[in-house]
N, C-alpha and C. Protein backbone atom coordinates (compact mmCIF):
# COMPACT_ATOMS: atom_id res chain seq x y z
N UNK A 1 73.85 97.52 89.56
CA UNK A 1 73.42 96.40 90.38
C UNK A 1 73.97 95.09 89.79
N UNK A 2 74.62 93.91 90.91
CA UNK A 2 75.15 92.65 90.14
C UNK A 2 73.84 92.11 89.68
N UNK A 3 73.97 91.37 88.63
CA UNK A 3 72.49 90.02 88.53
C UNK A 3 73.29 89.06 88.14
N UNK A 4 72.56 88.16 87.68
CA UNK A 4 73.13 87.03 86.99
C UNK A 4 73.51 87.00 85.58
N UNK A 5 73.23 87.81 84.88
CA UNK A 5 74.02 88.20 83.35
C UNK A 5 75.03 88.01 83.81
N UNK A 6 75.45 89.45 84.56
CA UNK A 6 77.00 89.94 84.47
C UNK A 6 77.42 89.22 85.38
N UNK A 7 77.01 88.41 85.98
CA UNK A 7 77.96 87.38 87.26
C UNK A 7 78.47 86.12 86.29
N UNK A 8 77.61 85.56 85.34
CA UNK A 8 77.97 84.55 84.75
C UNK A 8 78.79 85.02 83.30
N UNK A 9 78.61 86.07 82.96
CA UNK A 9 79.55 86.47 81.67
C UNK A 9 81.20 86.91 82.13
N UNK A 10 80.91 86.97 83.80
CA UNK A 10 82.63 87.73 84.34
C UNK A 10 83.23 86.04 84.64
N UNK A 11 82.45 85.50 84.81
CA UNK A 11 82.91 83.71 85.41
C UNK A 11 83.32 83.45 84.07
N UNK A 12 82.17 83.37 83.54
CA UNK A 12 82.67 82.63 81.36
C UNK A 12 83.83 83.50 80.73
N UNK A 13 84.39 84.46 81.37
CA UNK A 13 85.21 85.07 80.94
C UNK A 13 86.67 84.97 81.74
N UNK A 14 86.78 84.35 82.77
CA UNK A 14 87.76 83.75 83.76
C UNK A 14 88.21 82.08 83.07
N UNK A 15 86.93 81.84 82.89
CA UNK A 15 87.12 80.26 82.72
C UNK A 15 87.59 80.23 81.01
N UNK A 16 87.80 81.08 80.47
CA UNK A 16 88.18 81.65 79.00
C UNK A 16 89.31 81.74 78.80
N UNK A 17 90.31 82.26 79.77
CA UNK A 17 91.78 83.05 80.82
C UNK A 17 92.23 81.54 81.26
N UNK A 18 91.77 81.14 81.65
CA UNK A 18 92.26 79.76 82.28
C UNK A 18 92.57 78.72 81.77
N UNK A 19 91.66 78.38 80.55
CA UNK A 19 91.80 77.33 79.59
C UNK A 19 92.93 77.90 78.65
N UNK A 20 92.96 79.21 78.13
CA UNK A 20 94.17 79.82 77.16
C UNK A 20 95.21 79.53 77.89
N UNK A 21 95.55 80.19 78.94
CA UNK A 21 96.52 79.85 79.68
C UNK A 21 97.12 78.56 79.61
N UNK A 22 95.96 77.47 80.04
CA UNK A 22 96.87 75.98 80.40
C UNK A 22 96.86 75.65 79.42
N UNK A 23 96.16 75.72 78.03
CA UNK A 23 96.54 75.68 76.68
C UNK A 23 97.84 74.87 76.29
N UNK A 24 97.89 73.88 76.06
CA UNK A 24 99.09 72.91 75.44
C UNK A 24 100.81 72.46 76.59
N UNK A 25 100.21 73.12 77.85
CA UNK A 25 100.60 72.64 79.24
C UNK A 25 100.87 71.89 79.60
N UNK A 26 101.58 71.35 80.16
CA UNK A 26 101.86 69.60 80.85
C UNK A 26 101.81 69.82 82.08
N UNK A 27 101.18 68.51 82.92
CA UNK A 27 101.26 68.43 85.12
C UNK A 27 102.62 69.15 85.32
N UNK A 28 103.66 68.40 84.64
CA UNK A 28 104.57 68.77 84.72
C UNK A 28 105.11 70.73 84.74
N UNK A 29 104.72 70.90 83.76
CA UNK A 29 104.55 72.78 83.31
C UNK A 29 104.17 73.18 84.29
N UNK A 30 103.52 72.53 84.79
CA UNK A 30 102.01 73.62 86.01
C UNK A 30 102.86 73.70 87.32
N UNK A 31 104.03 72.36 87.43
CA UNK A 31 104.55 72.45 89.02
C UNK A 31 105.88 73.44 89.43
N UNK A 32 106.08 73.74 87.74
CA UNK A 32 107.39 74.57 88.16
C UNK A 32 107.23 75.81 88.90
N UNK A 33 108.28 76.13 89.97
CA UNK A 33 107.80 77.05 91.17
C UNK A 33 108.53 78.29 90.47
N UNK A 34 107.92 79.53 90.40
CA UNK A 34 108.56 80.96 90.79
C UNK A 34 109.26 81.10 91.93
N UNK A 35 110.34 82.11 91.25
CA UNK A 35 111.21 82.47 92.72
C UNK A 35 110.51 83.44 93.61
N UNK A 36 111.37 83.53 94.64
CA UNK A 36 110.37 84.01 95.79
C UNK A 36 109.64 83.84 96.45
N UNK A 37 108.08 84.65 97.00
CA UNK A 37 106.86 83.89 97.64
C UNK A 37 106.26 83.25 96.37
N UNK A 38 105.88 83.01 95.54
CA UNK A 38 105.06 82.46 94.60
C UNK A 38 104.83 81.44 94.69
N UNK A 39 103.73 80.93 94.08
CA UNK A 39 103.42 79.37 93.81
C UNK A 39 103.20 79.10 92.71
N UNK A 40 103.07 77.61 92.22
CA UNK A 40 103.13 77.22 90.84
C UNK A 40 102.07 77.17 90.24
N UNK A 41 101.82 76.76 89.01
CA UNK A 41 100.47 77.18 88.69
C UNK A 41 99.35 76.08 88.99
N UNK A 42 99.65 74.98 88.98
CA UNK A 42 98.99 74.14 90.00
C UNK A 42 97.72 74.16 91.27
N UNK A 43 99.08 75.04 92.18
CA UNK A 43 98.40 75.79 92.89
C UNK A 43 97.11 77.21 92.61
N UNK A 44 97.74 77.58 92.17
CA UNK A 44 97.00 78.68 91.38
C UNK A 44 95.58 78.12 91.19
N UNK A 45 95.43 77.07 90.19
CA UNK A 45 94.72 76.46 90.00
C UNK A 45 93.57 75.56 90.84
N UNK A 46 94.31 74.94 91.53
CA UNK A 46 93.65 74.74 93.04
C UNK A 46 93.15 75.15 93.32
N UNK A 47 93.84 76.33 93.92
CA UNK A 47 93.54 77.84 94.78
C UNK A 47 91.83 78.34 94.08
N UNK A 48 91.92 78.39 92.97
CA UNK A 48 90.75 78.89 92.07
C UNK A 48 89.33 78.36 92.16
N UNK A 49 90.06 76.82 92.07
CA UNK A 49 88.49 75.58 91.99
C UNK A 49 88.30 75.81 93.22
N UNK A 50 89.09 75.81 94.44
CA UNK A 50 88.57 76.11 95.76
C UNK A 50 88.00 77.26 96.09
N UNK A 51 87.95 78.08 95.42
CA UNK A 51 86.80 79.33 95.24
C UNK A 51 85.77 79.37 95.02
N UNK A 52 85.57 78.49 93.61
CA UNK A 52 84.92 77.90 93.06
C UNK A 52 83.75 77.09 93.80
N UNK A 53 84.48 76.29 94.73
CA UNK A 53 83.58 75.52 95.35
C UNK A 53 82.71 76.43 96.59
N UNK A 54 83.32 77.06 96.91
CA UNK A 54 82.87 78.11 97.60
C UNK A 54 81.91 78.81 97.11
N UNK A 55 82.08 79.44 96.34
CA UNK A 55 80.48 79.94 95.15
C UNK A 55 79.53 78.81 94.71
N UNK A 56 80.33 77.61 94.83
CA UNK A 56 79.15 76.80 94.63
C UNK A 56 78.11 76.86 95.76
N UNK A 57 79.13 76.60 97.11
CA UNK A 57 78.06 76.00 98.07
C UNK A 57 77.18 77.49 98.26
N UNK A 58 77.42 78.89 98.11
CA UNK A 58 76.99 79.93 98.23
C UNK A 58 75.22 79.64 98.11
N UNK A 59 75.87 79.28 95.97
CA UNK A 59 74.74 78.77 95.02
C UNK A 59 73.58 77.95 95.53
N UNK A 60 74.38 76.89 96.82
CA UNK A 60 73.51 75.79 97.33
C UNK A 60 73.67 74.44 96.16
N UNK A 61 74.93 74.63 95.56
CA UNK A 61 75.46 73.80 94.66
C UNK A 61 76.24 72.27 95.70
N UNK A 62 76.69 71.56 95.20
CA UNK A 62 77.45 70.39 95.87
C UNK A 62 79.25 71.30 94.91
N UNK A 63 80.04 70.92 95.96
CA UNK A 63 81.26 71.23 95.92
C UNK A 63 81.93 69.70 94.99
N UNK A 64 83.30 70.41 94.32
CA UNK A 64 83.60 69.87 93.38
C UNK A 64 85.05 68.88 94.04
N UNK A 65 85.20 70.03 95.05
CA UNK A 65 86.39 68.69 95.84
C UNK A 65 86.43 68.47 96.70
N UNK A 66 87.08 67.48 97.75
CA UNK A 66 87.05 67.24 99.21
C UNK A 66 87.55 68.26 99.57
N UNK A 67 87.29 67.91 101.29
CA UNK A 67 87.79 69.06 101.98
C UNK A 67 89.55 68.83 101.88
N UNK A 68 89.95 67.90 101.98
CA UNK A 68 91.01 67.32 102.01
C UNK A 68 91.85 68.13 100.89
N UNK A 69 91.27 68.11 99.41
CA UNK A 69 92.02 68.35 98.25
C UNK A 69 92.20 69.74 98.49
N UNK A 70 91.14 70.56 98.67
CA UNK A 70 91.05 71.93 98.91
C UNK A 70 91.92 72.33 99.95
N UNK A 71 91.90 71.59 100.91
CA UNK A 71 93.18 72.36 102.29
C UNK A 71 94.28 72.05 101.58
N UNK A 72 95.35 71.66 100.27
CA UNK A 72 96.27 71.52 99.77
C UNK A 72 96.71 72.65 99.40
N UNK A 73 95.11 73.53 98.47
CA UNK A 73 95.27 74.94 98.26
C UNK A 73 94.78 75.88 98.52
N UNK A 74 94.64 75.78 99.67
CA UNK A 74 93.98 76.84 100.36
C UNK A 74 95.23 78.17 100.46
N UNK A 75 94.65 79.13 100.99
CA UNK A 75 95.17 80.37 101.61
C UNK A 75 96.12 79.96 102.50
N UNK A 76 97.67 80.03 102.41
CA UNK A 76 98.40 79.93 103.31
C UNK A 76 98.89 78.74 103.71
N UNK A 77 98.61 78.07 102.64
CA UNK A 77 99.22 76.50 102.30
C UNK A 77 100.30 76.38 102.22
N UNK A 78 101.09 75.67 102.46
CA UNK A 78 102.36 75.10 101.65
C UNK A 78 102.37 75.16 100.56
N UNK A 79 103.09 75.78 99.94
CA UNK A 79 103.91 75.63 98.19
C UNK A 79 103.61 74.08 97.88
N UNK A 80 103.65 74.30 96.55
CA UNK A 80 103.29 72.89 95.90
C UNK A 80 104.50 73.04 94.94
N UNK A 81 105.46 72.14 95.84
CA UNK A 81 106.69 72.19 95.08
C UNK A 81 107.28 70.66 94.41
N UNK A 82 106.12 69.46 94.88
CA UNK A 82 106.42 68.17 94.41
C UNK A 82 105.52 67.36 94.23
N UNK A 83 105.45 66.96 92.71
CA UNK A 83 104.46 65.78 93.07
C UNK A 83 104.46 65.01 94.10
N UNK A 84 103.64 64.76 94.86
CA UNK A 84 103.06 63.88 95.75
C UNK A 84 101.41 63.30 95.69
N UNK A 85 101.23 62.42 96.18
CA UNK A 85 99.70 62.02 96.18
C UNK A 85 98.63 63.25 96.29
N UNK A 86 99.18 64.17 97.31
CA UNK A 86 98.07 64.73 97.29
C UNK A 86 97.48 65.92 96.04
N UNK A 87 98.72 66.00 95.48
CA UNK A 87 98.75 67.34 94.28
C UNK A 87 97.65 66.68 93.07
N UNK A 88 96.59 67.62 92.43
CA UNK A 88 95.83 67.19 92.13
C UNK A 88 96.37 67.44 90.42
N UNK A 89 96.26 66.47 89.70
CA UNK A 89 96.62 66.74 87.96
C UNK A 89 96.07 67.75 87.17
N UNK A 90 96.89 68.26 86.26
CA UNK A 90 96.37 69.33 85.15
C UNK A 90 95.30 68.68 84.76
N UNK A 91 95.45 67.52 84.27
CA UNK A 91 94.19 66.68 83.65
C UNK A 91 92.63 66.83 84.67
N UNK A 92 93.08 66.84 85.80
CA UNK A 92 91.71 66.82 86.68
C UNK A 92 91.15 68.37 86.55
N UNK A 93 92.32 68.82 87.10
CA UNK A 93 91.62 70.31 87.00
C UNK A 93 91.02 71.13 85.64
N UNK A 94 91.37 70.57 84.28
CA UNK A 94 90.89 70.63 83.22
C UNK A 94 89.60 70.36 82.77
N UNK A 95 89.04 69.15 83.79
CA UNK A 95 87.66 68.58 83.62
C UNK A 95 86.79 69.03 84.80
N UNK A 96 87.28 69.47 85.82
CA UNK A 96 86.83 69.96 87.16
C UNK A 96 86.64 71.72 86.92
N UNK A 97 87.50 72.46 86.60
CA UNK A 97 87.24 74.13 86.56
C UNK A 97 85.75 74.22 85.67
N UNK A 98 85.37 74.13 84.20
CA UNK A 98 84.85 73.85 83.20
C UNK A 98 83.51 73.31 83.90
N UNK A 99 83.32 71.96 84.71
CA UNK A 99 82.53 71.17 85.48
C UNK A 99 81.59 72.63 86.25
N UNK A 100 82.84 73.21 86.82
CA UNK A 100 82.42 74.28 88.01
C UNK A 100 81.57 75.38 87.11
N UNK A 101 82.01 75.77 86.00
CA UNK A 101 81.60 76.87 85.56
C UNK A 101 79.93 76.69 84.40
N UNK A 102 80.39 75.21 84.45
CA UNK A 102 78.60 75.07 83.91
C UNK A 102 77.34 75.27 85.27
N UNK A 103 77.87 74.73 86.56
CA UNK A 103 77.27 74.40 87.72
C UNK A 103 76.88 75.97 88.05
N UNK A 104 77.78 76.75 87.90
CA UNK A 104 77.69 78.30 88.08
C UNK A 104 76.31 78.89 87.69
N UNK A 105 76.73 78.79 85.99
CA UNK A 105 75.95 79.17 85.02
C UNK A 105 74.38 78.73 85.49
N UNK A 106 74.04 77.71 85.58
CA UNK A 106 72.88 77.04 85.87
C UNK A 106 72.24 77.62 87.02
N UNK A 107 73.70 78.07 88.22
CA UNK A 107 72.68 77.94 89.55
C UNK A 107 72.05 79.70 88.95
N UNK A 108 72.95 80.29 88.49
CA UNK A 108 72.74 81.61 88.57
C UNK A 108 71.45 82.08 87.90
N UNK A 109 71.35 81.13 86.45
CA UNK A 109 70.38 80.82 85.43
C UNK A 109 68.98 80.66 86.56
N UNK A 110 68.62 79.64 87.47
CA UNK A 110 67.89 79.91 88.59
C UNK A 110 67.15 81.06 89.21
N UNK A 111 69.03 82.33 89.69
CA UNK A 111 68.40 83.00 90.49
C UNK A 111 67.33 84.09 89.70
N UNK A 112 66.94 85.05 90.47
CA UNK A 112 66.52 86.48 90.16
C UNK A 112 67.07 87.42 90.44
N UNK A 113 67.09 88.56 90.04
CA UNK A 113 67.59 89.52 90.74
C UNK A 113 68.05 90.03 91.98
N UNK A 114 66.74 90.33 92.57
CA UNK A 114 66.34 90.13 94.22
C UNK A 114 67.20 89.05 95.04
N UNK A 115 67.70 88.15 94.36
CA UNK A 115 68.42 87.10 95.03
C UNK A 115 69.80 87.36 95.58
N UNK A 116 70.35 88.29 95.03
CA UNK A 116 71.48 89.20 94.67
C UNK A 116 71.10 90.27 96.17
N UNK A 117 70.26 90.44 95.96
CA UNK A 117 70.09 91.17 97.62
C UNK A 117 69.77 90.71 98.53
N UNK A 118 69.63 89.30 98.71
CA UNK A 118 69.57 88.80 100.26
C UNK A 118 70.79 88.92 100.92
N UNK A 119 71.03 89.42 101.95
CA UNK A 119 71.77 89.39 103.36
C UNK A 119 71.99 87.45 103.57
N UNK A 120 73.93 87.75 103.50
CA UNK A 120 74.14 86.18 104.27
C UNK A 120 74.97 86.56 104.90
N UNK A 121 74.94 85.31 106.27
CA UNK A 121 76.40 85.57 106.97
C UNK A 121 77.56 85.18 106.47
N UNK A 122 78.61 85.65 106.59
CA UNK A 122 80.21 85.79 106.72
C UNK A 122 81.00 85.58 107.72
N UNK A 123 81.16 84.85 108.20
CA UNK A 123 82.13 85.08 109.90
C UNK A 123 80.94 85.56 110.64
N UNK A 124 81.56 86.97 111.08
CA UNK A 124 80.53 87.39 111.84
C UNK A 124 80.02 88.55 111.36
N UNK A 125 79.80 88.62 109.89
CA UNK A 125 79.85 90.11 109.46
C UNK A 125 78.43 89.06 108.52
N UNK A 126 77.97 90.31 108.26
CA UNK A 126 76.52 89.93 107.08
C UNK A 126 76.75 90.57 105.74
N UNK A 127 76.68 90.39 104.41
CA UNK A 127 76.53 90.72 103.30
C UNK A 127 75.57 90.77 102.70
N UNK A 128 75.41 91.83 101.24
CA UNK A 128 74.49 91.10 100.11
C UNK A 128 74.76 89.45 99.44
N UNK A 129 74.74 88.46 99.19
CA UNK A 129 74.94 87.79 98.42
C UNK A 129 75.58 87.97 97.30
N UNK A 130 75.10 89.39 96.16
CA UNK A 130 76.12 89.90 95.14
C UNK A 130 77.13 90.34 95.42
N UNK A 131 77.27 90.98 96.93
CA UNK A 131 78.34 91.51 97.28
C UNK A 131 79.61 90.72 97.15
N UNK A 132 78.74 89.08 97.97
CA UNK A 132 79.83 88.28 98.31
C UNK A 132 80.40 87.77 97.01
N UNK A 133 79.53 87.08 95.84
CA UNK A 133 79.53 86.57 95.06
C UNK A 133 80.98 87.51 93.93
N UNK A 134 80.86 88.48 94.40
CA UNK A 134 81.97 89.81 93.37
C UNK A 134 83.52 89.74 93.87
N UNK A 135 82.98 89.61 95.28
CA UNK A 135 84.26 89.29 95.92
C UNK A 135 84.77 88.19 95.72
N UNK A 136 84.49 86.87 95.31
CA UNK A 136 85.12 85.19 94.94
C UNK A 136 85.37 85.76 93.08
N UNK A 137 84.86 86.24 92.91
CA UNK A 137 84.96 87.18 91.55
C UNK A 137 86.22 87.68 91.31
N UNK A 138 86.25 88.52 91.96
CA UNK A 138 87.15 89.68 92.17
C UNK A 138 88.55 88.82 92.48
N UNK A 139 88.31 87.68 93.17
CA UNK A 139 89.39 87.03 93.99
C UNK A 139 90.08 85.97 92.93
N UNK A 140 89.05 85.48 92.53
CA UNK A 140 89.40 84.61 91.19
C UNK A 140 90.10 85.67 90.05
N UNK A 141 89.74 86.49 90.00
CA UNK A 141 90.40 87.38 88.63
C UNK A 141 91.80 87.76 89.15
N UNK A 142 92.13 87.32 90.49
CA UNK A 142 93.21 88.25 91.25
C UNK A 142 94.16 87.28 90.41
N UNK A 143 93.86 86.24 90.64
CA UNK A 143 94.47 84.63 90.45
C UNK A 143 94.77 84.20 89.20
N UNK A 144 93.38 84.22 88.35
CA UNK A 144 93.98 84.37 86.75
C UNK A 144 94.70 85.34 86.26
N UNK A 145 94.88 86.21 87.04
CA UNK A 145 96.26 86.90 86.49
C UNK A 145 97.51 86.83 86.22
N UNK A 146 97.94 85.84 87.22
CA UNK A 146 98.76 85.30 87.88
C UNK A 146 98.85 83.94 86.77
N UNK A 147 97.92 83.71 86.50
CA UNK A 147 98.21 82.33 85.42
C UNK A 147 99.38 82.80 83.98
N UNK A 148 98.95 83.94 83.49
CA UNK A 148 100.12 84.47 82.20
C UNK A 148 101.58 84.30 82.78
N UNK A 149 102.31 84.92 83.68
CA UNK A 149 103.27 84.36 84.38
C UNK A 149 103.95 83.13 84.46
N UNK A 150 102.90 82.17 85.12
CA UNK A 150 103.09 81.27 84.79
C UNK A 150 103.37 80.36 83.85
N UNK A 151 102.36 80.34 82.62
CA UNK A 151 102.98 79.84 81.76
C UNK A 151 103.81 80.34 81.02
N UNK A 152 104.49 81.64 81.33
CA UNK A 152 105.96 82.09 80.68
C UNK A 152 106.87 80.93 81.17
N UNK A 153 106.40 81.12 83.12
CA UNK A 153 107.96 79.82 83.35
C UNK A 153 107.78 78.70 82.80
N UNK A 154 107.01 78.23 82.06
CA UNK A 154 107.04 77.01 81.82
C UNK A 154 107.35 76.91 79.99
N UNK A 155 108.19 78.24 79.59
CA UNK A 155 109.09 78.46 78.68
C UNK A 155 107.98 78.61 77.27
N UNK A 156 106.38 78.79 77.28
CA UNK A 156 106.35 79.05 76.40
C UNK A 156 106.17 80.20 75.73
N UNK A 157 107.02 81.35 75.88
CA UNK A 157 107.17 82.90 75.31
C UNK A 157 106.41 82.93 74.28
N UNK A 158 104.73 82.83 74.77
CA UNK A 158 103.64 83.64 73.68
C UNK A 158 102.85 84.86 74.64
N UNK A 159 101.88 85.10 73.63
CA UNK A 159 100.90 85.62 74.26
C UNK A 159 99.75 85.54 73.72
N UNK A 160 98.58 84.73 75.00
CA UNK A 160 97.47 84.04 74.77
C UNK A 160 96.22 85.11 74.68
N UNK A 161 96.74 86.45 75.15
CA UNK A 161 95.33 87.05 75.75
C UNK A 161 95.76 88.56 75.36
């Protein structure tokens, strides 16, 4: 059964992956693009906190970015292939992921067990709440995976993890 132990020790353990990763990084590092479909790690990053915020509002938390910043990295976005105004800094997202994962901790710290089994809607489909909560889980871990990669292109041939 999910509870809140293991929901907040799989999050503290993402947000662990994430910080190693951007580990001694520059804005710059984060925008360089992979060939192919890929995106930069930037995005990646984005992509993540906008998950993030999503488990927040789940939580009944306040979200960490506009809607605005979040449609930059959303699902099926445009590549983030240039600084522009709207691309959000390593520096932000450094103080913002971290932000998210105390907000986590706390709401979860809250729940109970039982909380984990309430039925919410989805579209038009209904879930457990843990169910859903495994799946932004599951989705986020898809993503920090994808971060080691990344900071190869950005030339620094270690290994963090």
């Amino acid at each position: 059964m999910i509870d809140k132990e293991i929901m907040r020790e799989a999050f503290s353990r993402n947000m662990r992956i994430i910080q190693m990763q951007t580990d001694g990084l520059t804005h710059a590092d984060t925008l360089l693009q992979p060939p192919a479909r890929g995106n930069c790690l930037n995005w990646v990053l984005g992509h993540i906190m906008g998950n993030r915020d999503s488990i927040l509002k789940l939580l009944d938390e306040q979200p960490l970015l506009t809607e605005a910043e979040k449609e930059k990295y959303a699902r099926e976005s445009e590549p983030v292939i240039l600084e522009d105004p709207d691309v959000i800094p390593l520096e932000r997202f450094l103080e913002l992921l971290p932000k998210s994962q105390e907000m986590i901790e706390n709401a979860f710290e809250k729940m109970e067990t039982e909380d984990f089994e309430k039925e919410i809607g989805s579209g038009e489909r209904t879930s457990k709440l843990g169910n859903r909560l495994h799946f932004f889980y599951f989705h986020e871990t898809y993503h920090c995976g994808q971060t080691e990669f990344l900071r190869q292109l950005a030339g620094t041939d270690d290994k963090v993890i």
